[in-house]
Protein backbone atom coordinates (compact mmCIF):
# COMPACT_ATOMS: atom_id res chain seq x y z
CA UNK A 1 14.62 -14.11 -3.84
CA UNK A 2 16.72 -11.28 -5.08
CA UNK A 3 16.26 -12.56 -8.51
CA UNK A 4 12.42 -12.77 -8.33
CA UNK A 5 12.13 -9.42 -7.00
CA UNK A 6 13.98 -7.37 -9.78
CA UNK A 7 11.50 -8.79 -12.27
CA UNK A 8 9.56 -6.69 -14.56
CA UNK A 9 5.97 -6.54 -13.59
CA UNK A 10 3.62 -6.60 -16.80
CA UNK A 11 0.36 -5.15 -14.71
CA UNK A 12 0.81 -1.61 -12.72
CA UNK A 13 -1.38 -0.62 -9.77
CA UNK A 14 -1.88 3.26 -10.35
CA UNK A 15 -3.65 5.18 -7.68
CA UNK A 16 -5.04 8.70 -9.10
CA UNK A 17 -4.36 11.02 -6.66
CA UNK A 18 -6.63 14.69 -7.27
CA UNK A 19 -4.31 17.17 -6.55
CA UNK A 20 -6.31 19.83 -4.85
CA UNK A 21 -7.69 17.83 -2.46
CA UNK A 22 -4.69 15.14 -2.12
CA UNK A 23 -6.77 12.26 -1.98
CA UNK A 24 -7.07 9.11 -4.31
CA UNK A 25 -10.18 9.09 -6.16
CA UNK A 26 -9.77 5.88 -8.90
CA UNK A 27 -7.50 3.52 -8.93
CA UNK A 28 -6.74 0.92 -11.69
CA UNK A 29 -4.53 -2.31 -13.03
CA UNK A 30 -2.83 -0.87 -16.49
CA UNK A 31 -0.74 -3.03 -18.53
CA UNK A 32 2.73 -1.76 -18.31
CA UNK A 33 2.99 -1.12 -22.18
CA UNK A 34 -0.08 0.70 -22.04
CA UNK A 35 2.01 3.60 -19.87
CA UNK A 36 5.13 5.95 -21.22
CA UNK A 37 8.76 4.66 -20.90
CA UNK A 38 8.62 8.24 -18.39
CA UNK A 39 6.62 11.53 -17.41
CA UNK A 40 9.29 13.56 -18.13
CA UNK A 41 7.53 15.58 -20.55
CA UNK A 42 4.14 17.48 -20.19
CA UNK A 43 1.21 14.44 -20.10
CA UNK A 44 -2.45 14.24 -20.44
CA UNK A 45 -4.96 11.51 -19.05
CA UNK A 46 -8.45 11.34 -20.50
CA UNK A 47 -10.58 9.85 -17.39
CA UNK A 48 -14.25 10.21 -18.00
CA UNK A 49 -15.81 12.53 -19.57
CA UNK A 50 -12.75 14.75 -18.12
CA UNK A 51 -9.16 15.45 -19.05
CA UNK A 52 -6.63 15.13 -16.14
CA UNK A 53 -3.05 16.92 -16.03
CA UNK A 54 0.18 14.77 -14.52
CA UNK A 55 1.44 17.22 -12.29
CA UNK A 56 3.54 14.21 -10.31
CA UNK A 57 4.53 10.54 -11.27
CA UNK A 58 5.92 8.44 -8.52
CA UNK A 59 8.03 7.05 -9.59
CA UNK A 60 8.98 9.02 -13.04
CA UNK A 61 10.33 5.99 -14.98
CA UNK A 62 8.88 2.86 -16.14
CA UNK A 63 12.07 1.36 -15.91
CA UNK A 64 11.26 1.90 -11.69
CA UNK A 65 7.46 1.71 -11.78
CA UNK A 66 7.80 -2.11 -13.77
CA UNK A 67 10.22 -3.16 -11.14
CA UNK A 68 7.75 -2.44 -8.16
CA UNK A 69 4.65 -2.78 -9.73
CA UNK A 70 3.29 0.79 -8.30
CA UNK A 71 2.64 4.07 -10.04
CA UNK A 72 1.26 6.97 -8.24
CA UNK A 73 0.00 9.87 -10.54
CA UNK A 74 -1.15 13.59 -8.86
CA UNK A 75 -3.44 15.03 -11.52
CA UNK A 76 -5.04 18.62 -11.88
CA UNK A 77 -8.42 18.56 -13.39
CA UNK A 78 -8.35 20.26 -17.02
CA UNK A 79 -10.81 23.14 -16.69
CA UNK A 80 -11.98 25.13 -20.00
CA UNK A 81 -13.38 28.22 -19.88
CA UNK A 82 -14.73 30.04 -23.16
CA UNK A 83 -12.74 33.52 -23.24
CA UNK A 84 -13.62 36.28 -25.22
CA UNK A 85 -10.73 36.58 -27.70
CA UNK A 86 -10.52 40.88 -27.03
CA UNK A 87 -10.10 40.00 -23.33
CA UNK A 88 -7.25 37.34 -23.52
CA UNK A 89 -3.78 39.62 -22.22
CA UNK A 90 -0.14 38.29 -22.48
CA UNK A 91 2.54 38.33 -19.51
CA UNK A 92 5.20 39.24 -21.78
CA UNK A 93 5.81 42.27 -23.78
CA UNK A 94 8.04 40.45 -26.32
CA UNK A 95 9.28 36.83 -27.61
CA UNK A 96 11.47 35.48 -30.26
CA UNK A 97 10.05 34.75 -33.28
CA UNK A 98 12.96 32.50 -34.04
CA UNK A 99 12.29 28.87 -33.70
CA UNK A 100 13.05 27.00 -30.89
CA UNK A 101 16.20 24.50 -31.18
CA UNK A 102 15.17 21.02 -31.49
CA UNK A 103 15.54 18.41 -28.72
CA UNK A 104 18.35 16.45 -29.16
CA UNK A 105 17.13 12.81 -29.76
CA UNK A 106 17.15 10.00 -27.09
CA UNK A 107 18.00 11.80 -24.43
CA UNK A 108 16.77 12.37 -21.40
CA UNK A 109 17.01 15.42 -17.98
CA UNK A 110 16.20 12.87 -15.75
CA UNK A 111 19.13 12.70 -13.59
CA UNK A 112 20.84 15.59 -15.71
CA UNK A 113 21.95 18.81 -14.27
CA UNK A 114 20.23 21.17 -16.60
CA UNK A 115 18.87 24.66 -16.85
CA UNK A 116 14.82 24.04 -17.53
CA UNK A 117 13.61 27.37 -19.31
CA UNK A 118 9.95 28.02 -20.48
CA UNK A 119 10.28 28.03 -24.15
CA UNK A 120 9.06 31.77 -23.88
CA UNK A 121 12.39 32.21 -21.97
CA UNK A 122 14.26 31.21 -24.71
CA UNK A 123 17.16 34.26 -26.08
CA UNK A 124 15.03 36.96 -23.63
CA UNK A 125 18.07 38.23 -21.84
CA UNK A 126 21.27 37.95 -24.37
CA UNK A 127 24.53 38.32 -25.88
CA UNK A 128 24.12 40.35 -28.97
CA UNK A 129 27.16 41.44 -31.07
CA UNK A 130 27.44 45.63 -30.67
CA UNK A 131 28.03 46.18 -34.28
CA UNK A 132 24.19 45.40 -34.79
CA UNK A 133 23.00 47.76 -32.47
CA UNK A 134 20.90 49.44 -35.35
CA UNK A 135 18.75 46.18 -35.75
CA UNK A 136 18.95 45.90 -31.75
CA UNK A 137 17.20 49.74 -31.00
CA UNK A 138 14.63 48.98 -34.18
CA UNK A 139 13.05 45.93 -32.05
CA UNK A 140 13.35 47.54 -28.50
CA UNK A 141 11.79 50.92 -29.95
CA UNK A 142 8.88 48.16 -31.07
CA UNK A 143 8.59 46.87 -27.31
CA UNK A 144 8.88 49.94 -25.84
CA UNK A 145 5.94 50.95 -27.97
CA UNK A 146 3.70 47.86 -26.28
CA UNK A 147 4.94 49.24 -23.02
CA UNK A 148 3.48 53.00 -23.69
CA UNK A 149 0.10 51.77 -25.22
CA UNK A 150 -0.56 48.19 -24.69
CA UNK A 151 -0.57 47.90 -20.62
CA UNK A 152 -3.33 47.03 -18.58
CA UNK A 153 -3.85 46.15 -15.23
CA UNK A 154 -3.50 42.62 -15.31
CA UNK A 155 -1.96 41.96 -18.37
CA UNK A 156 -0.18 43.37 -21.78
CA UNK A 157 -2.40 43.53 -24.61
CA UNK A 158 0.08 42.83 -27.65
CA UNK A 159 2.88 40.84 -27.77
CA UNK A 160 5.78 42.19 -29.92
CA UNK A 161 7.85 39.04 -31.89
CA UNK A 162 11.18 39.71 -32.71
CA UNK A 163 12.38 39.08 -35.88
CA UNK A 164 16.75 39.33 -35.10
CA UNK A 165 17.97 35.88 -35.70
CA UNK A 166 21.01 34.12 -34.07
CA UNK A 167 23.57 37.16 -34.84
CA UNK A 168 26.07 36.02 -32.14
CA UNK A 169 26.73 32.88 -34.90
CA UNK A 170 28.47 35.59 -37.28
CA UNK A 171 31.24 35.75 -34.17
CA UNK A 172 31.80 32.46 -34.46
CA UNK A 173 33.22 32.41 -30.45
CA UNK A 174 35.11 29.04 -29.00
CA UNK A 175 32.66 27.73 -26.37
CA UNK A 176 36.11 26.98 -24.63
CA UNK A 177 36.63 30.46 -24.42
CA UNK A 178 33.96 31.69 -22.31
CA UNK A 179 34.64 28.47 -20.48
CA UNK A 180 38.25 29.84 -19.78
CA UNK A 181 36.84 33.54 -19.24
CA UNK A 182 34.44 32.43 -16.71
CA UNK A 183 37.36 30.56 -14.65
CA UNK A 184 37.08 27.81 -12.08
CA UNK A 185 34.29 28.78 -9.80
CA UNK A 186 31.76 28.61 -12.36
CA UNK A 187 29.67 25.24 -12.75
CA UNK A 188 29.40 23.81 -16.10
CA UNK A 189 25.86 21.90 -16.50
CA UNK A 190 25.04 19.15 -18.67
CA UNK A 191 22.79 22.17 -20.79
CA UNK A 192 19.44 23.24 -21.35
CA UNK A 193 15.57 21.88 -21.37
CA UNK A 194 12.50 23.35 -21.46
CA UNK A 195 10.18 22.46 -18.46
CA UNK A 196 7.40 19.99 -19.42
CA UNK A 197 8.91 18.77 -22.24
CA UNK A 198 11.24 14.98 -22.35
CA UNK A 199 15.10 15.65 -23.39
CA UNK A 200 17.53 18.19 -23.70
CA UNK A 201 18.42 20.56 -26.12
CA UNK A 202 20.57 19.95 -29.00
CA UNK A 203 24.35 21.43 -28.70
CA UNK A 204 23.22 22.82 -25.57
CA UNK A 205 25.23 24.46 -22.74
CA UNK A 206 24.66 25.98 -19.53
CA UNK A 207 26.54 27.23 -16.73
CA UNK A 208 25.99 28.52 -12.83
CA UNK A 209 28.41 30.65 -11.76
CA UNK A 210 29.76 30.81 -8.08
CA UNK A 211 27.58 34.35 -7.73
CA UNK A 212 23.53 32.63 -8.68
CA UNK A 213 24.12 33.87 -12.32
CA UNK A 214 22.77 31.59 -14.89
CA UNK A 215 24.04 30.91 -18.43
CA UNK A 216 22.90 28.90 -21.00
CA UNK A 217 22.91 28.81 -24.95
CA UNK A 218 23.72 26.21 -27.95
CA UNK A 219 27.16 26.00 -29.37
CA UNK A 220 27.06 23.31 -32.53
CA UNK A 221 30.91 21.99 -33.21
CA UNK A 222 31.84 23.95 -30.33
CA UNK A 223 31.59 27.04 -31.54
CA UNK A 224 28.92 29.74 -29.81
CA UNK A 225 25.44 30.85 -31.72
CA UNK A 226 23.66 31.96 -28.48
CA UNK A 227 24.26 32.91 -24.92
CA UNK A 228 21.12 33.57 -22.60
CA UNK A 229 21.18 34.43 -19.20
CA UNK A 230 18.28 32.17 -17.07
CA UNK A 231 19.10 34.21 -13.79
CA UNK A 232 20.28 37.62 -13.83
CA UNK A 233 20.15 38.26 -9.86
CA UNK A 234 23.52 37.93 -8.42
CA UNK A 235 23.90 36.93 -5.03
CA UNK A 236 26.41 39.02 -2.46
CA UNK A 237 29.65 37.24 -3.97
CA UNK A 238 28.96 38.79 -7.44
CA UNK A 239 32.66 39.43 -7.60
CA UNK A 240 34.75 38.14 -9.68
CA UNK A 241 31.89 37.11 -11.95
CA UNK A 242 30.75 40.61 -12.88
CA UNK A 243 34.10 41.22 -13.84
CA UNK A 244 34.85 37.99 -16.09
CA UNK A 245 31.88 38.27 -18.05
CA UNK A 246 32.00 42.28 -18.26
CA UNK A 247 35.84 41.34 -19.74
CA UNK A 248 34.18 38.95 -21.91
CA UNK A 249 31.78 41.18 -23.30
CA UNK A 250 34.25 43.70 -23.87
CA UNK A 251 36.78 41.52 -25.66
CA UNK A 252 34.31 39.94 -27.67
CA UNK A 253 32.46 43.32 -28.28
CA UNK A 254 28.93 42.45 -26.90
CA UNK A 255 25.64 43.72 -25.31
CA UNK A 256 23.45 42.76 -22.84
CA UNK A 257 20.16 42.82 -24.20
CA UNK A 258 17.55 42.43 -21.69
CA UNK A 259 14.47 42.11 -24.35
CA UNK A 260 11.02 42.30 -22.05
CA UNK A 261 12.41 45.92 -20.20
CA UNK A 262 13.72 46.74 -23.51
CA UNK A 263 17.09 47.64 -21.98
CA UNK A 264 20.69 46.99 -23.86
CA UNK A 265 23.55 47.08 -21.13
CA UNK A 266 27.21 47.66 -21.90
CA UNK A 267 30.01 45.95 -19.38
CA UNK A 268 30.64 49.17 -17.64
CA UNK A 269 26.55 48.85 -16.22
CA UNK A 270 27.28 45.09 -15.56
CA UNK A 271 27.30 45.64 -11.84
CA UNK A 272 24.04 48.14 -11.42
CA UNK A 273 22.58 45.50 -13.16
CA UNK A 274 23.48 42.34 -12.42
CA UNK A 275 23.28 43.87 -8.34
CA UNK A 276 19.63 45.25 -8.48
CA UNK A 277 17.08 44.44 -5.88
């Protein structure tokens, strides 16, 4: 019996489920190797004349979904609207214009403890070396500038892209020393992803300190080219953290750079900023 019911079931019964109104609305028999291995990353159904968004898979794997032979999938209806081009605003002031790093191949953040960033998240609060705070003030002047002229009410009219690459690389700081610097309380992850996309990012590290903080950041062979900070809100036992990574910064001679307030923080601000409501 046991044996018979692990077997891999070749046809799927999938229920679509519209998620506004939470009720099925089609239902099918789809070959199992007509559906993904998983719906870990962003998908798309065409049904119709009408494209359909996977906002849930139950289960996520078709390692789970072949053993029972049942796939539930919550979609969101695709809507397109035609937008005039002049009206379209942006929720950021700034982004990278540095590429994002690559996923890392075959792997997976199911069952992972990760960070998941948007990839507009990626390097906009970060470690910067001091020494380049020339280049630093040239791009926040720039997104200061969108603040001043390019507001609206619902929306920022420009987007500034930065042009700084990786500078933290040029450091070239041991991984294992901001792993020693940050002590035992703080939670080492298994990295990085970006939300709606399969895998996780390549060299990637993150971290969750004992006070909310969030780090995250690649470091090929070990050695650092970028720290980010995911959440910057500490918690009420921000202490000892504010003080390792203010040490940290100092040792290593670093700025905060906080890119979308166009702010640059030294170690000594670390607690009016890490502590604000």
């Amino acid at each position: 019996m046991g044996l018979f019911g692990n077997r891999r079931r070749e046809t799927i019964h999938v229920p679509f489920v519209d998620w506004a109104t939470g009720k099925v609305f089609a239902e099918t028999q789809m070959p199992l190797d007509r559906l993904p291995e998983s719906f870990e990353a962003r998908t798309t159904l065409h049904l119709g004349n009408d494209d359909w968004d996977v906002v849930e898979a139950r289960p996520m794997t078709a390692a789970e979904f072949g053993r029972t032979g049942e796939l539930v999938l919550i979609l969101n209806k695709v809507r397109i609207e035609q937008l005039d081009p002049s009206e379209i605003l942006f929720s950021l002031s700034t982004i990278t214009g540095e590429g994002l790093p690559p996923i890392a191949e075959g792997t997976s953040k199911l069952r992972a403890d990760v960070i998941e960033i948007h990839e507009d998240d990626w390097r906009q609060v970060e470690w910067l070396p001091a020494s380049a705070l020339d280049a630093i003030e040239s791009e926040l002047v720039s997104v200061r500038t969108i603040h001043e002229h390019e507001r609206r009410d619902s929306g920022i009219a420009k987007c500034h892209m930065r042009e700084l690459p990786r500078l933290l690389r040029k450091k070239a700081i041991p991984l294992n020393k901001l792993q020693s610097a940050l002590g035992e309380r703080a939670k080492w992850l298994d990295g990085f992803a970006y939300g709606g996309v399969a895998g996780m990012v390549a060299n990637s590290f993150a971290v969750r300190l004992f006070s909310s903080i969030e780090l995250f950041g690649v470091a090929p062979d070990g050695i650092i080219e970028s720290v980010c900070f995911a959440n910057t809100r500490a918690n009420h036992a921000a202490e000892p953290d504010l003080g390792s990574l203010a040490a940290f910064a100092k040792d290593h001679d670093l700025l905060l750079v906080d890119w979308c307030p166009a702010v640059a923080i030294g170690p000594e601000d670390y607690k009016a900023y890490f502590n604000r409501s």
